[in-house]
Each structure stands twice: as structure tokens, then as C-alpha cells.
Protein backbone atom coordinates (compact mmCIF):
# COMPACT_ATOMS: atom_id res chain seq x y z
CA UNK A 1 -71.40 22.27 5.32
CA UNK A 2 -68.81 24.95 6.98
CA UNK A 3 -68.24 25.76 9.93
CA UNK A 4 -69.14 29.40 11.10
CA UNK A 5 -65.76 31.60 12.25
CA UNK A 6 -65.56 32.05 15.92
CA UNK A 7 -63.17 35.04 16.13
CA UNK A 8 -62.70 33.54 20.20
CA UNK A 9 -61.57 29.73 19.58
CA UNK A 10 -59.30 30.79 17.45
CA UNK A 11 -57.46 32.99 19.51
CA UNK A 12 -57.48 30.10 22.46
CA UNK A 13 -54.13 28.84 22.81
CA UNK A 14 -54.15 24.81 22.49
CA UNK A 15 -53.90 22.75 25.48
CA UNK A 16 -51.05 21.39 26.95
CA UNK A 17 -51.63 17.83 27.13
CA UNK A 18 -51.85 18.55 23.22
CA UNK A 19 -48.52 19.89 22.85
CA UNK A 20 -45.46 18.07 22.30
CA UNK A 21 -44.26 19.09 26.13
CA UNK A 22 -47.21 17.56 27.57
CA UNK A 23 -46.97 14.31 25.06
CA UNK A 24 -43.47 14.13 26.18
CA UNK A 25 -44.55 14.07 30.27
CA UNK A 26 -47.22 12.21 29.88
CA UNK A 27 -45.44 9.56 28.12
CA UNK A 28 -42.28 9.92 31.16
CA UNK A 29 -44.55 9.68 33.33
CA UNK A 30 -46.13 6.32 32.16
CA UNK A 31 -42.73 4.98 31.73
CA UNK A 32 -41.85 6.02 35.30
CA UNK A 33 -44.74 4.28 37.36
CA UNK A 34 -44.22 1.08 35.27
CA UNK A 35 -40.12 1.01 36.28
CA UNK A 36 -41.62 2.11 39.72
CA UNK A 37 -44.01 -0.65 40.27
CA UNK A 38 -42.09 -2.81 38.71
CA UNK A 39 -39.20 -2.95 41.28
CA UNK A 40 -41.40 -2.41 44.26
CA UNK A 41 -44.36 -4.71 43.23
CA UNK A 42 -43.17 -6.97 46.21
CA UNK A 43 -43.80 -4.10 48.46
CA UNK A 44 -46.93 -3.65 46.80
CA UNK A 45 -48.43 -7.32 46.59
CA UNK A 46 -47.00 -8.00 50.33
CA UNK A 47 -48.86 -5.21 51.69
CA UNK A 48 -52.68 -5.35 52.60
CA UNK A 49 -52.85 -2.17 51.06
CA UNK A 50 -54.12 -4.45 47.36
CA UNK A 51 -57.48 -5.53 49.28
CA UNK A 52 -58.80 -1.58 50.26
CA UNK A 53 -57.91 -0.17 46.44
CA UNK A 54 -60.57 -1.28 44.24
CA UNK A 55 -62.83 -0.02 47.40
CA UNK A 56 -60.79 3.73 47.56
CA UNK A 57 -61.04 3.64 43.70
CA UNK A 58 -64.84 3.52 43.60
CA UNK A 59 -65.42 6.15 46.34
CA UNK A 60 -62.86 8.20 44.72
CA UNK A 61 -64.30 8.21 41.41
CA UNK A 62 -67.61 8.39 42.70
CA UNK A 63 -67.03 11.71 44.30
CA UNK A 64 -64.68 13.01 41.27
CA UNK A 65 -67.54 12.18 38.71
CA UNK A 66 -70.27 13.55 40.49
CA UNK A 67 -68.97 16.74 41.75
CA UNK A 68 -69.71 15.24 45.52
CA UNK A 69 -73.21 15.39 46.76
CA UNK A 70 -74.64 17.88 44.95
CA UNK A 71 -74.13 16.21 41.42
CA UNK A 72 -77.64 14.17 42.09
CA UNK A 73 -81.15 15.48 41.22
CA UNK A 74 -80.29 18.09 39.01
CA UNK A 75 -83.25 16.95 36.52
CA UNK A 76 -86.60 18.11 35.38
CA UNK A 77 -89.28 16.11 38.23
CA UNK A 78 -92.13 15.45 35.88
């Protein structure tokens, strides 16, 4: 089965994060928080700041993934 043309994705330039560039940074990046962590993890595990992150992380995702408080209830009420 083939795919119908769609003159408009394939005029859409690719992304970024799919480009060399953007493999490039992503991987420096990566590389760069690991040596980063790495020589301040005393800092890091000294700190009471270890406790409060795995609460931050789930109200932080919580409003990313749902858009904040309008992401509920969107559904059909049958």
C-alpha cells in the first residue's frame, strides 16, 4: 500500500533535533551535565535540596503533561 503525496510535508524542513547540529548538542550536552554532576555531586548529595526533587519533579511534570488545569475533562460525559 502507498502512501498518498502530500505536496506540504514535503516541503517542511526536518527538525533540528534530527539534524546532525542538534545530534551533536544534544549529545554535548549529555556529556556536560554528567562531568558537571560528577564533580559537584558532593554539593549535590550534601544539600537538602535531594529530599524536595522527586516532589518538584511530579508537580512539574504534572503541569507540563497536562497543559495546567485545563487539560482535565475534555471528554464526551455519557
Amino acid at each position: 500500500m502507498t502512501r498518498p503525496s502530500n505536496p506540504s510535508h514535503a516541503s517542511r524542513p526536518p527538525s533540528f533535533w534530527r539534524s546532525r547540529a542538534g545530534i551533536y548538542l544534544m549529545v554535548a550536552l549529555t556529556v556536560g551535565g554528567l562531568l558537571l554532576g560528577y564533580e559537584h555531586r558532593m554539593h549535590l548529595l550534601g544539600s537538602g535540596l535531594l529530599v524536595w526533587l522527586p516532589l518538584l519533579l511530579c508537580v512539574g511534570m504534572h503541569f507540563f503533561m497536562h497543559g495546567g488545569h485545563g487539560g482535565h475533562g475534555k471528554g464526551d460525559d455519557k
